[in-house]
C-alpha atoms as a PDB file:
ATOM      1  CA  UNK A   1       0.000   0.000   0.000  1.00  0.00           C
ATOM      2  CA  UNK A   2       2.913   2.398   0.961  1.00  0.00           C
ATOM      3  CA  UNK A   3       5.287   3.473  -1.522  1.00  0.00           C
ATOM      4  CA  UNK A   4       8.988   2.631  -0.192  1.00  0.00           C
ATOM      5  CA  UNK A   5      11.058   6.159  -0.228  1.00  0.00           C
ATOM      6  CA  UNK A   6      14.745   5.722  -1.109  1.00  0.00           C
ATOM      7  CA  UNK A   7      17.266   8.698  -0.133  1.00  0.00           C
ATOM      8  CA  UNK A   8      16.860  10.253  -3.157  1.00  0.00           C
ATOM      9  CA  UNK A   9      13.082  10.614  -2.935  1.00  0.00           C
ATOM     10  CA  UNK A  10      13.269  11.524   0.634  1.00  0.00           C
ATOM     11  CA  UNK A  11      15.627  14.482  -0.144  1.00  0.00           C
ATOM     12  CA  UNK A  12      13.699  15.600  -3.107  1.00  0.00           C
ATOM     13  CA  UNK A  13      10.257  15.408  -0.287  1.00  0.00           C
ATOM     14  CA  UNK A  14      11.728  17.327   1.974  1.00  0.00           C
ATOM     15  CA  UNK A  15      13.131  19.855  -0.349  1.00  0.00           C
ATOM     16  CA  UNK A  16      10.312  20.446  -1.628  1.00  0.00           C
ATOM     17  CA  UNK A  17       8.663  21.046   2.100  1.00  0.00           C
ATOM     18  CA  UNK A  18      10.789  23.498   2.971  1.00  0.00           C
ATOM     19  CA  UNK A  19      10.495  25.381  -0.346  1.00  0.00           C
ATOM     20  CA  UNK A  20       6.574  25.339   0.558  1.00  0.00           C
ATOM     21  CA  UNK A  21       7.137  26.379   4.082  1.00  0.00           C
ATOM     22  CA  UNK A  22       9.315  28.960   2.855  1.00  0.00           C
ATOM     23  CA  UNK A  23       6.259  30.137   0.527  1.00  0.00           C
ATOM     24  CA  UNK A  24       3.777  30.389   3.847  1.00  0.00           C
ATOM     25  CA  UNK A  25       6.370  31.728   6.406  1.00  0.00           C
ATOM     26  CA  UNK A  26       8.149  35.581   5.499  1.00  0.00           C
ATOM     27  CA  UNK A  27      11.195  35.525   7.436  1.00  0.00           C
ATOM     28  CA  UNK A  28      11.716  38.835   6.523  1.00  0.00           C
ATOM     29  CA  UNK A  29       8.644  39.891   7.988  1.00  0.00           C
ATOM     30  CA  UNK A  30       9.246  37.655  11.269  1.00  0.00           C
ATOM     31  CA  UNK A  31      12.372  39.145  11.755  1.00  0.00           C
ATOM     32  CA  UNK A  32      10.688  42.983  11.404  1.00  0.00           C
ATOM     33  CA  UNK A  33       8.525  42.279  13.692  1.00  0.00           C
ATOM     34  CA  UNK A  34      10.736  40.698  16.540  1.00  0.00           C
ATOM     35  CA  UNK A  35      12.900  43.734  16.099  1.00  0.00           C
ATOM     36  CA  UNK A  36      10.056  45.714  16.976  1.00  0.00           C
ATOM     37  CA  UNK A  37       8.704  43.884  19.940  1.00  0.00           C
ATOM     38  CA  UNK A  38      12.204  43.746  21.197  1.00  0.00           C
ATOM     39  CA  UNK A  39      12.445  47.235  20.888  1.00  0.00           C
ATOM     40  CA  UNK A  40       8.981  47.776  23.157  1.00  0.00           C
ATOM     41  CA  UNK A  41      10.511  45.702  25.967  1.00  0.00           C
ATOM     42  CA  UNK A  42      13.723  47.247  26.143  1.00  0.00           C
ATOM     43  CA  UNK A  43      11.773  50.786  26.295  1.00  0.00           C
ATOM     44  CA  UNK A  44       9.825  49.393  29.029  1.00  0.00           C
ATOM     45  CA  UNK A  45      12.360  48.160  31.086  1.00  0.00           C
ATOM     46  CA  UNK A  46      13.893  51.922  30.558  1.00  0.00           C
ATOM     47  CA  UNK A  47      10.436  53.226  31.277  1.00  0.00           C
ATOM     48  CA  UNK A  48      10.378  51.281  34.402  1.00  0.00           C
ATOM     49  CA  UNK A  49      13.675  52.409  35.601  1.00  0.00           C
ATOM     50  CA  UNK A  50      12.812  55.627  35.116  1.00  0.00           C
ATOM     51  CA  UNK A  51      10.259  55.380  37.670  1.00  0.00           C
ATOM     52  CA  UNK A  52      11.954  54.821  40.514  1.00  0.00           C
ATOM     53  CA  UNK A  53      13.162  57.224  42.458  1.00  0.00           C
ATOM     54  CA  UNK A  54      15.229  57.201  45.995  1.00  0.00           C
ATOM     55  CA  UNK A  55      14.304  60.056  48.338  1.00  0.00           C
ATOM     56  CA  UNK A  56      17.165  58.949  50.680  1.00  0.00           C
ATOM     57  CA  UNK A  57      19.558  56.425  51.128  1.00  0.00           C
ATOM     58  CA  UNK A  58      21.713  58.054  53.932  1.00  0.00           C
ATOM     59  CA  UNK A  59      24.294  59.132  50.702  1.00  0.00           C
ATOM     60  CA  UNK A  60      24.603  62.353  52.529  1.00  0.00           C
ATOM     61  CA  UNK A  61      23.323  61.693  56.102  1.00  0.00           C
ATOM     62  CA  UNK A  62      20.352  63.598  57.390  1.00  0.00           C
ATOM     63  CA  UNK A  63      19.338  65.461  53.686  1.00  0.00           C
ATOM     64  CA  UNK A  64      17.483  63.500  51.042  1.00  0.00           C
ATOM     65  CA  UNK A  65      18.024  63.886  48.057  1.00  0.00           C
ATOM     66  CA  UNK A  66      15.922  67.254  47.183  1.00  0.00           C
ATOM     67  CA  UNK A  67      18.249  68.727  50.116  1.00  0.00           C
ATOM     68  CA  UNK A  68      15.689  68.243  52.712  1.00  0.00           C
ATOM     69  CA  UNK A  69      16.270  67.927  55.831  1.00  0.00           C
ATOM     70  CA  UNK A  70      14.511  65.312  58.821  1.00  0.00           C
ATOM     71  CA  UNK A  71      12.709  66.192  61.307  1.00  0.00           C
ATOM     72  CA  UNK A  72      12.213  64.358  65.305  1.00  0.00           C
ATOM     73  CA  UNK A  73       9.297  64.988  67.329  1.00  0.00           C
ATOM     74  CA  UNK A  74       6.307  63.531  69.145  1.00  0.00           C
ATOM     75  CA  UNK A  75       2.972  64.154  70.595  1.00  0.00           C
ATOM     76  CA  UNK A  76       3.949  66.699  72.633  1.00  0.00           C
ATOM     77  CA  UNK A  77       3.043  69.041  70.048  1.00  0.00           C
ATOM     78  CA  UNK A  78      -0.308  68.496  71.036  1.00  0.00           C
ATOM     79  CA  UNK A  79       0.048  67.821  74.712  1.00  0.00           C
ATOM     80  CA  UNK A  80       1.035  64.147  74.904  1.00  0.00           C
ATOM     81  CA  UNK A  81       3.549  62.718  76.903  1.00  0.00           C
ATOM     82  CA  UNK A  82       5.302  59.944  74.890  1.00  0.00           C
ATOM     83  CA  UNK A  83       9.337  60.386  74.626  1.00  0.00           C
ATOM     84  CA  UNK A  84      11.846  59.911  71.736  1.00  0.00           C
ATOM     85  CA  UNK A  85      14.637  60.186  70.016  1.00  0.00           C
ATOM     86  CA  UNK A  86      16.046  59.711  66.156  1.00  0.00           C
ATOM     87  CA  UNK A  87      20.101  59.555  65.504  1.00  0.00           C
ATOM     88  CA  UNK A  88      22.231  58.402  62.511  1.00  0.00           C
ATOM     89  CA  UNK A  89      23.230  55.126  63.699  1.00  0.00           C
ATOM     90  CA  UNK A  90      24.639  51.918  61.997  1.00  0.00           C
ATOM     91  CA  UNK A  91      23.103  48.298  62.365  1.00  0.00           C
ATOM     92  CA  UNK A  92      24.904  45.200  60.329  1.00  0.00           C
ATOM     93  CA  UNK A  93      27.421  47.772  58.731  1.00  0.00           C
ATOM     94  CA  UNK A  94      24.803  50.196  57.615  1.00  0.00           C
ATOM     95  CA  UNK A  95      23.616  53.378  58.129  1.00  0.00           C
ATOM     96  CA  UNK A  96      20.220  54.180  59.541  1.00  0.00           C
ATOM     97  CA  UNK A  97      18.099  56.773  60.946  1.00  0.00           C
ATOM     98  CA  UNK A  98      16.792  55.244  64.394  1.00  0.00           C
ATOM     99  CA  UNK A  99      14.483  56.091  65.990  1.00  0.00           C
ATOM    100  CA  UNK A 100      14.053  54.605  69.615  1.00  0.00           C
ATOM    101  CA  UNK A 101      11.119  56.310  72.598  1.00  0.00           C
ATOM    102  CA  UNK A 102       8.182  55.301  74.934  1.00  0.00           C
ATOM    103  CA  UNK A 103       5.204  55.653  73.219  1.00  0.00           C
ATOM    104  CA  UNK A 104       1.959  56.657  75.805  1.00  0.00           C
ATOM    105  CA  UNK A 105      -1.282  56.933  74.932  1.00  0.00           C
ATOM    106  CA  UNK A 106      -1.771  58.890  78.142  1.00  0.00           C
ATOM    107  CA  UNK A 107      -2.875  62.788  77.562  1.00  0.00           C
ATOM    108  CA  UNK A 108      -3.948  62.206  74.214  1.00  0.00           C
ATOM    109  CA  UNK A 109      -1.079  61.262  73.022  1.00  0.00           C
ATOM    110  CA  UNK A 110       0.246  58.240  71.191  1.00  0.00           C
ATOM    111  CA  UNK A 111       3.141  58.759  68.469  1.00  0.00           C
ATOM    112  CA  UNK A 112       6.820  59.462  67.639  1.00  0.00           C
ATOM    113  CA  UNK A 113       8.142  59.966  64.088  1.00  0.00           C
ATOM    114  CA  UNK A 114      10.320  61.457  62.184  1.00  0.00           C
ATOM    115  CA  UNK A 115       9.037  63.674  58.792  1.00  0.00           C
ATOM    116  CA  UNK A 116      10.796  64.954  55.656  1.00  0.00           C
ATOM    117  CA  UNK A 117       8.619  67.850  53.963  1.00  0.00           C
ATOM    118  CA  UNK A 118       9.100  66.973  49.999  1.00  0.00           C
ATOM    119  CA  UNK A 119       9.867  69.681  47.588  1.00  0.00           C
ATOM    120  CA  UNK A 120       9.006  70.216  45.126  1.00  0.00           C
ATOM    121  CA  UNK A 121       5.759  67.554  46.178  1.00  0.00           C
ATOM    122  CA  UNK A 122       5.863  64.226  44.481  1.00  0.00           C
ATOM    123  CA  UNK A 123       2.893  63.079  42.342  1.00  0.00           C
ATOM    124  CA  UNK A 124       1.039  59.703  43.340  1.00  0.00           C
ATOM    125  CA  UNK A 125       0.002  59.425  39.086  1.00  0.00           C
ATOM    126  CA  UNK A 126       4.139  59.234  38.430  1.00  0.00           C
ATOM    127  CA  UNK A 127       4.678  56.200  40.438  1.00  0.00           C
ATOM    128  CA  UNK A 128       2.869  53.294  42.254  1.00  0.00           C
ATOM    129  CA  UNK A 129       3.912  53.171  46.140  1.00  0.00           C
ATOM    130  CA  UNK A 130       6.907  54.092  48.671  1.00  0.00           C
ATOM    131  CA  UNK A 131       9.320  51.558  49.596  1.00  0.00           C
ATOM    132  CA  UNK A 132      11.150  51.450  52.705  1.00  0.00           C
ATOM    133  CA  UNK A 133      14.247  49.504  53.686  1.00  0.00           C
ATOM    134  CA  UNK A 134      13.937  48.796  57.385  1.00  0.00           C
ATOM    135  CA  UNK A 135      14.724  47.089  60.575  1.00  0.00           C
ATOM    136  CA  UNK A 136      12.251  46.840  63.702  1.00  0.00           C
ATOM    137  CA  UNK A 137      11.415  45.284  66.612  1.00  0.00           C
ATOM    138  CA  UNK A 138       8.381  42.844  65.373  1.00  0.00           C
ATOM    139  CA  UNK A 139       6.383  45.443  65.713  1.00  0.00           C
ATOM    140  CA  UNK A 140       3.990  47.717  64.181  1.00  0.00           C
ATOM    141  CA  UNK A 141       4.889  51.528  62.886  1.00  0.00           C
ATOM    142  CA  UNK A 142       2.854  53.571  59.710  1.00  0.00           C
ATOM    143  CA  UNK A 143       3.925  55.831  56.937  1.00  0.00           C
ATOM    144  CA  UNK A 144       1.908  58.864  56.736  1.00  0.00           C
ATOM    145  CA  UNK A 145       1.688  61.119  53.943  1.00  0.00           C
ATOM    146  CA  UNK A 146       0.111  64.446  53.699  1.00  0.00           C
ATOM    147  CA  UNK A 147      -1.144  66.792  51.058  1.00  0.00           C
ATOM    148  CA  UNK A 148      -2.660  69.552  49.597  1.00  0.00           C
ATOM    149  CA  UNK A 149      -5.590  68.363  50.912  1.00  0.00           C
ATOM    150  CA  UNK A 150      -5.137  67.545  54.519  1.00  0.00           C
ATOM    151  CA  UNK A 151      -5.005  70.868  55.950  1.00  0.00           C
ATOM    152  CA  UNK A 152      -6.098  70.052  59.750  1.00  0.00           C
ATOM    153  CA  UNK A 153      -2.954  68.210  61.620  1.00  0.00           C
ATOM    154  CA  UNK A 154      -5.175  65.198  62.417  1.00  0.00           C
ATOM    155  CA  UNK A 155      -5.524  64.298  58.351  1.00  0.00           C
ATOM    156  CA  UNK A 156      -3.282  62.175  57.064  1.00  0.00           C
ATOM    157  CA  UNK A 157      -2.755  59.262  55.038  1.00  0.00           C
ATOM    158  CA  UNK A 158      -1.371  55.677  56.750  1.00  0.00           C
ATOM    159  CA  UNK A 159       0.059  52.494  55.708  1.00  0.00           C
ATOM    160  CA  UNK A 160       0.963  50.312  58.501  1.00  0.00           C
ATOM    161  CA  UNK A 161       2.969  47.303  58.364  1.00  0.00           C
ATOM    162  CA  UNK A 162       4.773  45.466  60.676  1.00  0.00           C
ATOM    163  CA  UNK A 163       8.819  45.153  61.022  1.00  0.00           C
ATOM    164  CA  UNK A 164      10.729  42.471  61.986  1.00  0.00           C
ATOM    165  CA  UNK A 165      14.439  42.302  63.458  1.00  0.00           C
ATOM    166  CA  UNK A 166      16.199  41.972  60.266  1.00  0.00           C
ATOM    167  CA  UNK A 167      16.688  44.492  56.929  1.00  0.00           C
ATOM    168  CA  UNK A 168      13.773  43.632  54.532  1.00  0.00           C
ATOM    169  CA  UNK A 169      12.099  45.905  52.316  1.00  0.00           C
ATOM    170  CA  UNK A 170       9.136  47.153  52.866  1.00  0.00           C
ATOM    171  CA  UNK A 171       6.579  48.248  49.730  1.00  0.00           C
ATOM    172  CA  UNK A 172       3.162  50.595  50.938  1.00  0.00           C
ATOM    173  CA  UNK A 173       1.476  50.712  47.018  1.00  0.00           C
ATOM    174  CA  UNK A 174      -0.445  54.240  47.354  1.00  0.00           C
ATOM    175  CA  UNK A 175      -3.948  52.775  46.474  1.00  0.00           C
ATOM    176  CA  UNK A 176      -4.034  50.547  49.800  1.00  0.00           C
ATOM    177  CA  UNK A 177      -2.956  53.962  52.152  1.00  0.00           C
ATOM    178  CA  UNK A 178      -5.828  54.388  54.555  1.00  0.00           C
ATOM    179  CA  UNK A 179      -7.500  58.248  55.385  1.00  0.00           C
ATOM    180  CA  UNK A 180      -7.359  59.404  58.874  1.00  0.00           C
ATOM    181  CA  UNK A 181     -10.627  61.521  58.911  1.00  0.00           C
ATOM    182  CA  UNK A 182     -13.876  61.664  57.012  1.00  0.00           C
ATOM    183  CA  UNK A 183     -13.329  65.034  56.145  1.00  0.00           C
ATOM    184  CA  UNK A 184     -10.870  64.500  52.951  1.00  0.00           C
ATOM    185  CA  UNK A 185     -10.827  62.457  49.896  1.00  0.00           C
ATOM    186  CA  UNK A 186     -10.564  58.505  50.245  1.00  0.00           C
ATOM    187  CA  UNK A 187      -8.380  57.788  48.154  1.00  0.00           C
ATOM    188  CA  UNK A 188      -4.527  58.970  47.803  1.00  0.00           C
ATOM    189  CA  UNK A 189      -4.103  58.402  44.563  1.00  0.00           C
ATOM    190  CA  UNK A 190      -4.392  61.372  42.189  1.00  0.00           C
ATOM    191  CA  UNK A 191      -3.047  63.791  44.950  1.00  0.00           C
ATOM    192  CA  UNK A 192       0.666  65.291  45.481  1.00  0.00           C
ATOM    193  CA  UNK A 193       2.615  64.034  48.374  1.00  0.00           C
ATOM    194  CA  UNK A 194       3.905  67.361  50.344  1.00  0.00           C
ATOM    195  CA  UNK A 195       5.214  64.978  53.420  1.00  0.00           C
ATOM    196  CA  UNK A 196       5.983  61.597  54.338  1.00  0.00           C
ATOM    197  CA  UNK A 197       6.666  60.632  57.860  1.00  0.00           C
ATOM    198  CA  UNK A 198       7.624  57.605  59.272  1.00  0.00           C
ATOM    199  CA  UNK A 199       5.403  56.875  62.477  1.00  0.00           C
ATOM    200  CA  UNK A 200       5.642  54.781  65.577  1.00  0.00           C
ATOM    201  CA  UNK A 201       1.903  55.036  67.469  1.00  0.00           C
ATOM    202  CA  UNK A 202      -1.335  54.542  68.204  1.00  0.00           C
ATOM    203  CA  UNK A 203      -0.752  52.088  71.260  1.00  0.00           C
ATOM    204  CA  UNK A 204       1.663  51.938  74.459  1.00  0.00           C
ATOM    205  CA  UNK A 205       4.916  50.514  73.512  1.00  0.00           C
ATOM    206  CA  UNK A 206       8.619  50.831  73.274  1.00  0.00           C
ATOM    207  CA  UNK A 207       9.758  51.839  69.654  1.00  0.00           C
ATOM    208  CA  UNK A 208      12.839  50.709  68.008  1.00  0.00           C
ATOM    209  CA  UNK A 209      12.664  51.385  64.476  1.00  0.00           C
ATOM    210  CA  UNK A 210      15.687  51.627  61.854  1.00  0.00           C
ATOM    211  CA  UNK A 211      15.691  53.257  58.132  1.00  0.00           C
ATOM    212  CA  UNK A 212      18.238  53.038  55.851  1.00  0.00           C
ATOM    213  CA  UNK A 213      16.570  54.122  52.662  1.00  0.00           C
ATOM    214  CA  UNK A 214      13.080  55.344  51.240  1.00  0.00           C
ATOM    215  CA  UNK A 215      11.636  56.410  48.274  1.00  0.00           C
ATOM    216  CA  UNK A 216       9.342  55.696  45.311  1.00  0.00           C
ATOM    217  CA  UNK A 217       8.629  53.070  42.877  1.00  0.00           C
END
């Protein structure tokens, strides 16, 4: 029933295969067209790149990078009586801010952090989150953000996560930071970032907190 196929045959069969799948398939155009696709992902692994941006990494200790400078302080602004402190320190060989105190809920009170006023203000539509290289004490602490639009010193906007006693990085994506009061917008996202502020509160505890870089991604 089959035909037996010597070499010869064979080669002339799959010669002329090839010359028909050569017919069907434009290499030429294949190759255009990988080019070009090639070309997409290396301009958005640029693109991503781009998008990063580190506020500080302790390059020049105490100013971020827009030449800002950080600020200490606690609830004492407002008549509470928790305690602090924030130094340039070192833990495993690298520089940190730390930030150690007695946080009280008594009076009122309830926080210690320290804040970096951004300027110019950073746009939440030009990247997706903060990140924040850090080492704790298994507990929790917040980053709160202010804008334009949180005018009284009670509004705010919080991400809390919990540390843990080793450097890890930390990633607060802007669309999961939570309002502090009814009276602003829900959402972050959209708005301009004026402040960012790390934050130890909200509960009686003993703070030990360490940051060795922050920014944006």
């Amino acid at each position: 029933m089959f035909q037996h196929l010597n070499n010869s045959n064979l080669n002339y069969v799959i010669s002329m295969f090839l010359k028909h799948l050569h017919s069907k398939f434009n290499y030429k155009k294949y190759l255009t067209w990988s080019i070009f696709f090639l070309f997409l992902a290396i301009c958005g692994m640029i693109k991503a790149q781009d998008k990063e941006m580190i506020l500080d990494d302790l390059s020049t200790p105490g100013i971020t990078s827009q030449k800002q400078s950080w600020a200490f302080f606690t609830d004492g602004v407002m008549g509470g009586l928790s305690q602090g402190k924030a130094i340039i320190s070192s833990i495993d060989g690298i520089n940190c801010y730390h930030m150690t105190g007695n946080v009280t809920t008594e009076n009122n009170g309830g926080f210690i952090q320290i804040r970096n006023q951004l300027k110019p203000t950073i746009s939440t539509k030009e990247f997706e989150g903060i990140y924040l290289k850090v080492y704790g004490n298994k507990e929790n602490y917040s980053v709160h953000v202010r804008t334009a639009l949180t005018m009284a010193p009670w509004q705010y906007y919080k991400y809390n996560f919990k540390s843990n006693n080793r450097w890890n990085i930390i990633k607060a994506p802007f669309s999961d930071f939570k309002k502090s009061n009814i009276y602003q917008p829900s959402g972050l996202v959209g708005q301009k970032i004026k402040s960012i502020g790390l934050v130890a509160g909200f509960k009686d505890f003993e703070a030990d907190i360490c940051l060795s870089e922050i920014g944006f991604y």
